[in-house]
Protein backbone atom coordinates (compact mmCIF):
# COMPACT_ATOMS: atom_id res chain seq x y z
CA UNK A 1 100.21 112.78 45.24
CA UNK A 2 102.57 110.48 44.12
CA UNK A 3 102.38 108.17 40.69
CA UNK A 4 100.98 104.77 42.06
CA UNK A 5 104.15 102.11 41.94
CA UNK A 6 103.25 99.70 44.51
CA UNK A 7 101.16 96.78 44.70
CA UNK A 8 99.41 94.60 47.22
CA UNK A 9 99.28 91.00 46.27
CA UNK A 10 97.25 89.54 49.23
CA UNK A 11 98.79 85.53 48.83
CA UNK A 12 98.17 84.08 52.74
CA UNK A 13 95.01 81.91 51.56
CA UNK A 14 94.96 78.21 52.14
CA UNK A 15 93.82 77.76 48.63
CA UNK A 16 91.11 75.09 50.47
CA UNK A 17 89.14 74.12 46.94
CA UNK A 18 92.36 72.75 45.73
CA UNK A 19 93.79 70.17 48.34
CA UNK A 20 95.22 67.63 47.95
CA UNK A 21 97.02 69.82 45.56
CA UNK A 22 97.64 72.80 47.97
CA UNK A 23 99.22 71.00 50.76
CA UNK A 24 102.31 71.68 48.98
CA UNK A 25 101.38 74.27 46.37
CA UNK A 26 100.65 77.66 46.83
CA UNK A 27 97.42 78.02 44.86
CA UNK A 28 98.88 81.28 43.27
CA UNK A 29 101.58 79.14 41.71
CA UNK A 30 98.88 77.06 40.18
CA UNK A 31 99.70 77.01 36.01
CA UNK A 32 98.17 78.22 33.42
CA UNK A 33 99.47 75.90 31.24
CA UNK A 34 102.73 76.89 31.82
CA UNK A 35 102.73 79.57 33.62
CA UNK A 36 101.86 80.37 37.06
CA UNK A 37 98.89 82.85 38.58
CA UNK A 38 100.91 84.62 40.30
CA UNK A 39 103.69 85.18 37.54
CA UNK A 40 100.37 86.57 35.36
CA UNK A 41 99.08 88.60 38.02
CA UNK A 42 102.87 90.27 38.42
CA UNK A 43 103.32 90.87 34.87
CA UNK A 44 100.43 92.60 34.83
CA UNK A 45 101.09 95.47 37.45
CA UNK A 46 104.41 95.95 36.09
CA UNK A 47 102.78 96.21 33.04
CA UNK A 48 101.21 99.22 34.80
CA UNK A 49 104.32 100.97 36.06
CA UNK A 50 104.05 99.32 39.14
CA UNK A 51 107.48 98.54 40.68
CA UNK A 52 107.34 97.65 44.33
CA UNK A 53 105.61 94.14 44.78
CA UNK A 54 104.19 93.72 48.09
CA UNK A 55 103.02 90.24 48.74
CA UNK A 56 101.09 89.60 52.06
CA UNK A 57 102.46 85.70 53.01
CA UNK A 58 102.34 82.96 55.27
CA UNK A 59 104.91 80.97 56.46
CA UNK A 60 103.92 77.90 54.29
CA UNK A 61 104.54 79.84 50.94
CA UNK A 62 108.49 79.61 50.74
CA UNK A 63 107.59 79.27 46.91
CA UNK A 64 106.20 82.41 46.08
CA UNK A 65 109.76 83.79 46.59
CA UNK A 66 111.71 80.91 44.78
CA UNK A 67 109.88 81.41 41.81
CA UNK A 68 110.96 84.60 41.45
CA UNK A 69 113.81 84.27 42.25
CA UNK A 70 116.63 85.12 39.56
CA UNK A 71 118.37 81.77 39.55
CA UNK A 72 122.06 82.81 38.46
CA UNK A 73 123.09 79.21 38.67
CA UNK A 74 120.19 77.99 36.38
CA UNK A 75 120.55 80.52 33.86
CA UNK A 76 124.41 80.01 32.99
CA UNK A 77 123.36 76.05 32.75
CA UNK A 78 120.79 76.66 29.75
CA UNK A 79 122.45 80.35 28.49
CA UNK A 80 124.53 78.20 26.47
CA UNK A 81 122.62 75.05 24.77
CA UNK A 82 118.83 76.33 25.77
CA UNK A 83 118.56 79.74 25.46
CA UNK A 84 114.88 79.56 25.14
CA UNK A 85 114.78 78.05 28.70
CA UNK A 86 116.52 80.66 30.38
CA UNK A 87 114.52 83.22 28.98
CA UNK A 88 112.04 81.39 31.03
CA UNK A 89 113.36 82.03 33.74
CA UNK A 90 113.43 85.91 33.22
CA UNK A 91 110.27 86.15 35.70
CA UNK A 92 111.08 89.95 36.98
CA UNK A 93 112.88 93.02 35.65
CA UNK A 94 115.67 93.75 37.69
CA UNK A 95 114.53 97.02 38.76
CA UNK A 96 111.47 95.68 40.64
CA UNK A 97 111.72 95.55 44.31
CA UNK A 98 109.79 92.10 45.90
CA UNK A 99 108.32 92.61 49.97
CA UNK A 100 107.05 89.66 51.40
CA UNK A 101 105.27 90.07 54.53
CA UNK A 102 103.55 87.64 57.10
CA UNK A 103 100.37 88.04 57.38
CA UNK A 104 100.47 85.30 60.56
CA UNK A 105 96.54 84.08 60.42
CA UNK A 106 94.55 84.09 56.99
CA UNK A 107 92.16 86.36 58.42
CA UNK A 108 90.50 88.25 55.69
CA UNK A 109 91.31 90.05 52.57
CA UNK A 110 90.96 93.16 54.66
CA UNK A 111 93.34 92.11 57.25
CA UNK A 112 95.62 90.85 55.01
CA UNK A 113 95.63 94.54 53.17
CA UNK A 114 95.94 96.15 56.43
CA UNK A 115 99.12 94.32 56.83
CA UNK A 116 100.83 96.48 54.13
CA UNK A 117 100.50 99.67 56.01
CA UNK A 118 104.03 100.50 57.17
CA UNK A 119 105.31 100.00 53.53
CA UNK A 120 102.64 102.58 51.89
CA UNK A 121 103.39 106.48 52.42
CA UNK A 122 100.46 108.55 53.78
CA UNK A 123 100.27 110.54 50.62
CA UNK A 124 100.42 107.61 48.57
CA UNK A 125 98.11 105.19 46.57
CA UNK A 126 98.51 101.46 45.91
CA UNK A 127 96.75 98.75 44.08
CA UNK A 128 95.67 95.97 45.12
CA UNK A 129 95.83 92.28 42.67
CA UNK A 130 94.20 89.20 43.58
CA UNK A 131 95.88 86.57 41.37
CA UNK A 132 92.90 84.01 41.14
CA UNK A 133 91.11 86.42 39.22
CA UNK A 134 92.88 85.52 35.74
CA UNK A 135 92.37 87.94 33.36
CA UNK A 136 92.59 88.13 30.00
CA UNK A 137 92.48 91.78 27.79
CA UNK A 138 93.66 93.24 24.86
CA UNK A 139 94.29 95.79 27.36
CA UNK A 140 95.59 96.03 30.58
CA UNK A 141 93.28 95.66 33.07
CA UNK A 142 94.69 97.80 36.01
CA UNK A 143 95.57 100.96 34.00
CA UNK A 144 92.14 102.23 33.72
CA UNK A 145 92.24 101.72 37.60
CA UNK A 146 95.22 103.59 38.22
CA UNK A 147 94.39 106.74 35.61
CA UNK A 148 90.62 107.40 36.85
CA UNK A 149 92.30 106.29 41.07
CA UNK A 150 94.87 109.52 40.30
CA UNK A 151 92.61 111.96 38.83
CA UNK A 152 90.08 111.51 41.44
CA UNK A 153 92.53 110.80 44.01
CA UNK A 154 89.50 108.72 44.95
CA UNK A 155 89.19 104.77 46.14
CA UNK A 156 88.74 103.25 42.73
CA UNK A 157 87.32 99.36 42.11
CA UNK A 158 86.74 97.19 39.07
CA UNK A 159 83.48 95.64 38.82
CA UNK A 160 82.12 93.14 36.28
CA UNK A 161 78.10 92.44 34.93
CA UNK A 162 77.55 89.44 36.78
CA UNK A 163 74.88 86.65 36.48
CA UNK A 164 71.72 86.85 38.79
CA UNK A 165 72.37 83.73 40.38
CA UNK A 166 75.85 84.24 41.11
CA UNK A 167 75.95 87.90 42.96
CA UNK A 168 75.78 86.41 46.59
CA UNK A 169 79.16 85.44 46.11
CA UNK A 170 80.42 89.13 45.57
CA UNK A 171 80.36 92.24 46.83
CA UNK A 172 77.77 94.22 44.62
CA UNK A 173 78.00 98.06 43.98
CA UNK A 174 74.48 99.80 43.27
CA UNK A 175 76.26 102.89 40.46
CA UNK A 176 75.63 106.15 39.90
CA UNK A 177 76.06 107.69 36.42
CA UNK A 178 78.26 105.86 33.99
CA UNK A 179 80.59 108.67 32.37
CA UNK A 180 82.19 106.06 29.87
CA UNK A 181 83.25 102.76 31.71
CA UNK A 182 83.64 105.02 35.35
CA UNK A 183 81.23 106.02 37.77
CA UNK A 184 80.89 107.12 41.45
CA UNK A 185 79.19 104.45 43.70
CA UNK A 186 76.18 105.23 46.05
CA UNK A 187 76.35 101.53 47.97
CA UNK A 188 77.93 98.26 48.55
CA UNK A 189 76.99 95.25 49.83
CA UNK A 190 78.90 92.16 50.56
CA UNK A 191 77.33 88.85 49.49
CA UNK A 192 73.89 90.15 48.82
CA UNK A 193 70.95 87.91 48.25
CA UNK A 194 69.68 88.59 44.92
CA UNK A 195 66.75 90.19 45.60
CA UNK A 196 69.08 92.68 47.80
CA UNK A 197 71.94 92.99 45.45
CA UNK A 198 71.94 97.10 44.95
CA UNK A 199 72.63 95.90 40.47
CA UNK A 200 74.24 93.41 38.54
CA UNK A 201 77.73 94.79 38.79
CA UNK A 202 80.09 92.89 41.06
CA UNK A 203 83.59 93.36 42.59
CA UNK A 204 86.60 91.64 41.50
CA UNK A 205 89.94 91.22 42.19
CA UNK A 206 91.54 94.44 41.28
CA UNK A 207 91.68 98.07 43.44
CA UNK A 208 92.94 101.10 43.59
CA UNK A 209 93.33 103.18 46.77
CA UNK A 210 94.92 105.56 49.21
CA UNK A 211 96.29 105.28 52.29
CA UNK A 212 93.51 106.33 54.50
CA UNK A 213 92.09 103.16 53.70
CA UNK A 214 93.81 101.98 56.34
CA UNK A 215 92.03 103.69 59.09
CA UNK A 216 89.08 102.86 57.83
CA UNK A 217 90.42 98.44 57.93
CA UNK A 218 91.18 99.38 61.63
CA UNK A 219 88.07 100.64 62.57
CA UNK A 220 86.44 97.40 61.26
CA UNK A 221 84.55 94.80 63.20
CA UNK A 222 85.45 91.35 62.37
CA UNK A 223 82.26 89.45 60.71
CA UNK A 224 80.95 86.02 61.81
CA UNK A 225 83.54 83.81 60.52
CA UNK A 226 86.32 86.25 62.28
CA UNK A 227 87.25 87.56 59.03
CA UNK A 228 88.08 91.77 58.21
CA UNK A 229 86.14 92.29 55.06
CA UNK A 230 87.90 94.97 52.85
CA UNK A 231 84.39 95.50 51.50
CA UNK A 232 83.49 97.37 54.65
CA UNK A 233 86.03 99.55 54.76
CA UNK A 234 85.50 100.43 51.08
CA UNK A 235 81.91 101.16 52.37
CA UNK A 236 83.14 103.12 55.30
CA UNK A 237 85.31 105.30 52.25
CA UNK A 238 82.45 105.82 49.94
CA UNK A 239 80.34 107.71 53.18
CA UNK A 240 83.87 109.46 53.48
CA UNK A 241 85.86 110.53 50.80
CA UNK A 242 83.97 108.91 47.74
CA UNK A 243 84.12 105.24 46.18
CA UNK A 244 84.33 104.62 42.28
CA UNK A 245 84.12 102.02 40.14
CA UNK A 246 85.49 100.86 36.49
CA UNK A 247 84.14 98.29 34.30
CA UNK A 248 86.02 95.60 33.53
CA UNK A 249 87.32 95.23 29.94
CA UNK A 250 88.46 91.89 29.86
CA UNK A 251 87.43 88.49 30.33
CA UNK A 252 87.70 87.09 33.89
CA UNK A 253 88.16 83.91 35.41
CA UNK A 254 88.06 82.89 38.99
CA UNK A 255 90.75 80.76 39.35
CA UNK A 256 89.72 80.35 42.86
CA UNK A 257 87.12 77.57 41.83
CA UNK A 258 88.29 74.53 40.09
CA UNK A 259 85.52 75.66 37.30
CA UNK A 260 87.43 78.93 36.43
CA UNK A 261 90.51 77.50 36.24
CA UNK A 262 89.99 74.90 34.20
CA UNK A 263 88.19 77.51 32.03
CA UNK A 264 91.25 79.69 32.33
CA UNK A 265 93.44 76.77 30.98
CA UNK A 266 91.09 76.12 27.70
CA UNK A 267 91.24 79.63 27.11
CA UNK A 268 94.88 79.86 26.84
CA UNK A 269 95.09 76.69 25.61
CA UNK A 270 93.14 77.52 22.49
CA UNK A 271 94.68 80.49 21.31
CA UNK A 272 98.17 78.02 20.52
CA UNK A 273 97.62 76.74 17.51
CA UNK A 274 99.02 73.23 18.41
CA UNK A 275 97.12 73.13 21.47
CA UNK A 276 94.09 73.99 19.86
CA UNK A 277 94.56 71.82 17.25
CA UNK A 278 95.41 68.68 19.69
CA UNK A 279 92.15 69.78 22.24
CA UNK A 280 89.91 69.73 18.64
CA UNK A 281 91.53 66.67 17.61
CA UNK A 282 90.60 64.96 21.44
CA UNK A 283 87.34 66.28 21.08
CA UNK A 284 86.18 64.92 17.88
CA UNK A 285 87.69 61.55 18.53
CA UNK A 286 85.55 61.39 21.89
């Protein structure tokens, strides 16, 4: 098999729990502080040794692209008098290749994988980065994906302990036998009650897997909002080939909610020392 040097960035969404803000704004372009999701997300899977971003579109997010855009013109204004700013603007290596493809309707995270196909090889893998879930690690968070994904050549998840009352929002994986922080998975179930959920241990935005995944997104039915659920073709892999999953090492954020990314922003925010000091300062004078 080949090393794993593409990734999926699924960015069609209509970011919906951010209007008024989104009319205009991707939500993946959403700051934290100064620095976008997206940008975070990116840096991340190069990080990795990922070099081929694939980014699954819509015709309303003209923006994605501009931001990463090299901006020639731009950088010889500040080169001279503000270096610092055009180091800013230093938002991909050069040797990283960008795909953006339409994914026409938003109609599922599944769908919008499936949408990659033509640009993955049949004996290749590919991850897969959803940029509202921000997080942050001493370590990065998709290499343990990537190294336990190539020596079990097996569809490979990250999954999270996740509170009781907040597992019908995921997709929940019932585990095997932990072998450090990896372990084969034996079911999973997509927005569970909580007396169904299989454990504790939910799916989050990062994944690891081969191309047959593919067939498995075209043999599924739409659910009941018209949507392709990639959590039912990962089901359809573990009765195949095998599902695994790694625990997360890292603390997550779903910037999706307005919750999680305001948490995302005091989190950043308070590891600079002048921010923190400012935010204390606010807080005692309130």
């Amino acid at each position: 098999m080949k090393n794993i040097t593409k990734a999926v960035f699924p960015v069609g969404g209509m970011g919906t729990r951010f209007l008024p803000a989104t009319k205009s704004i991707p939500k993946e372009l959403l700051p934290i502080i100064d620095k976008p999701l997206i940008q975070y997300a990116v840096e991340e899977a190069i990080e990795a040794g990922i070099e081929t971003l694939i980014f699954i579109t819509s015709a309303s997010k003209h923006a994605i692209s501009d931001h990463f855009d090299p901006m020639p013109d731009l950088r010889e204004k500040f080169a001279k008098n503000k270096p610092h700013l055009a180091e800013k603007l230093d938002t991909l290596p050069l040797h990283v290749k960008r795909v953006f493809v339409p994914q026409g309707q938003p109609l599922g995270l599944g769908h919008a994988v499936l949408q990659a196909e033509t640009l993955i090889d049949e004996d290749e893998m590919f991850a897969v980065i959803l940029a509202d879930d921000f997080i942050q690690s001493d370590d990065n968070p998709l290499k343990p994906l990537i190294q336990a994904a190539e020596n079990s050549q097996l569809a490979t998840i990250s999954v999270e302990q996740v509170a009781q009352e907040r597992l019908s929002s995921y997709g929940v994986i019932a585990p095997k036998t932990w072998e450090k922080d990896v372990t084969q998975v034996s079911d999973i179930v997509e927005k569970p009650a909580v007396a169904d959920a299989p454990s504790d241990f939910g799916v989050i935005g990062r994944y690891v897997l081969p191309h047959a995944v593919f067939d498995y997104l075209k043999q599924t039915q739409s659910d009941k909002s018209g949507e392709i659920q990639l959590t039912d073709a990962l089901f359809s892999a573990m009765k195949g080939e095998g599902l695994q999953a790694v625990k997360l090492n890292g603390q997550r954020f779903d910037c999706g909610s307005q919750e999680g990314f305001v948490l995302a922003n005091l989190h950043v925010a308070m590891q600079d020392e002048d921010l923190k000091h400012s935010i204390n300062q606010a807080l005692r004078s309130n």
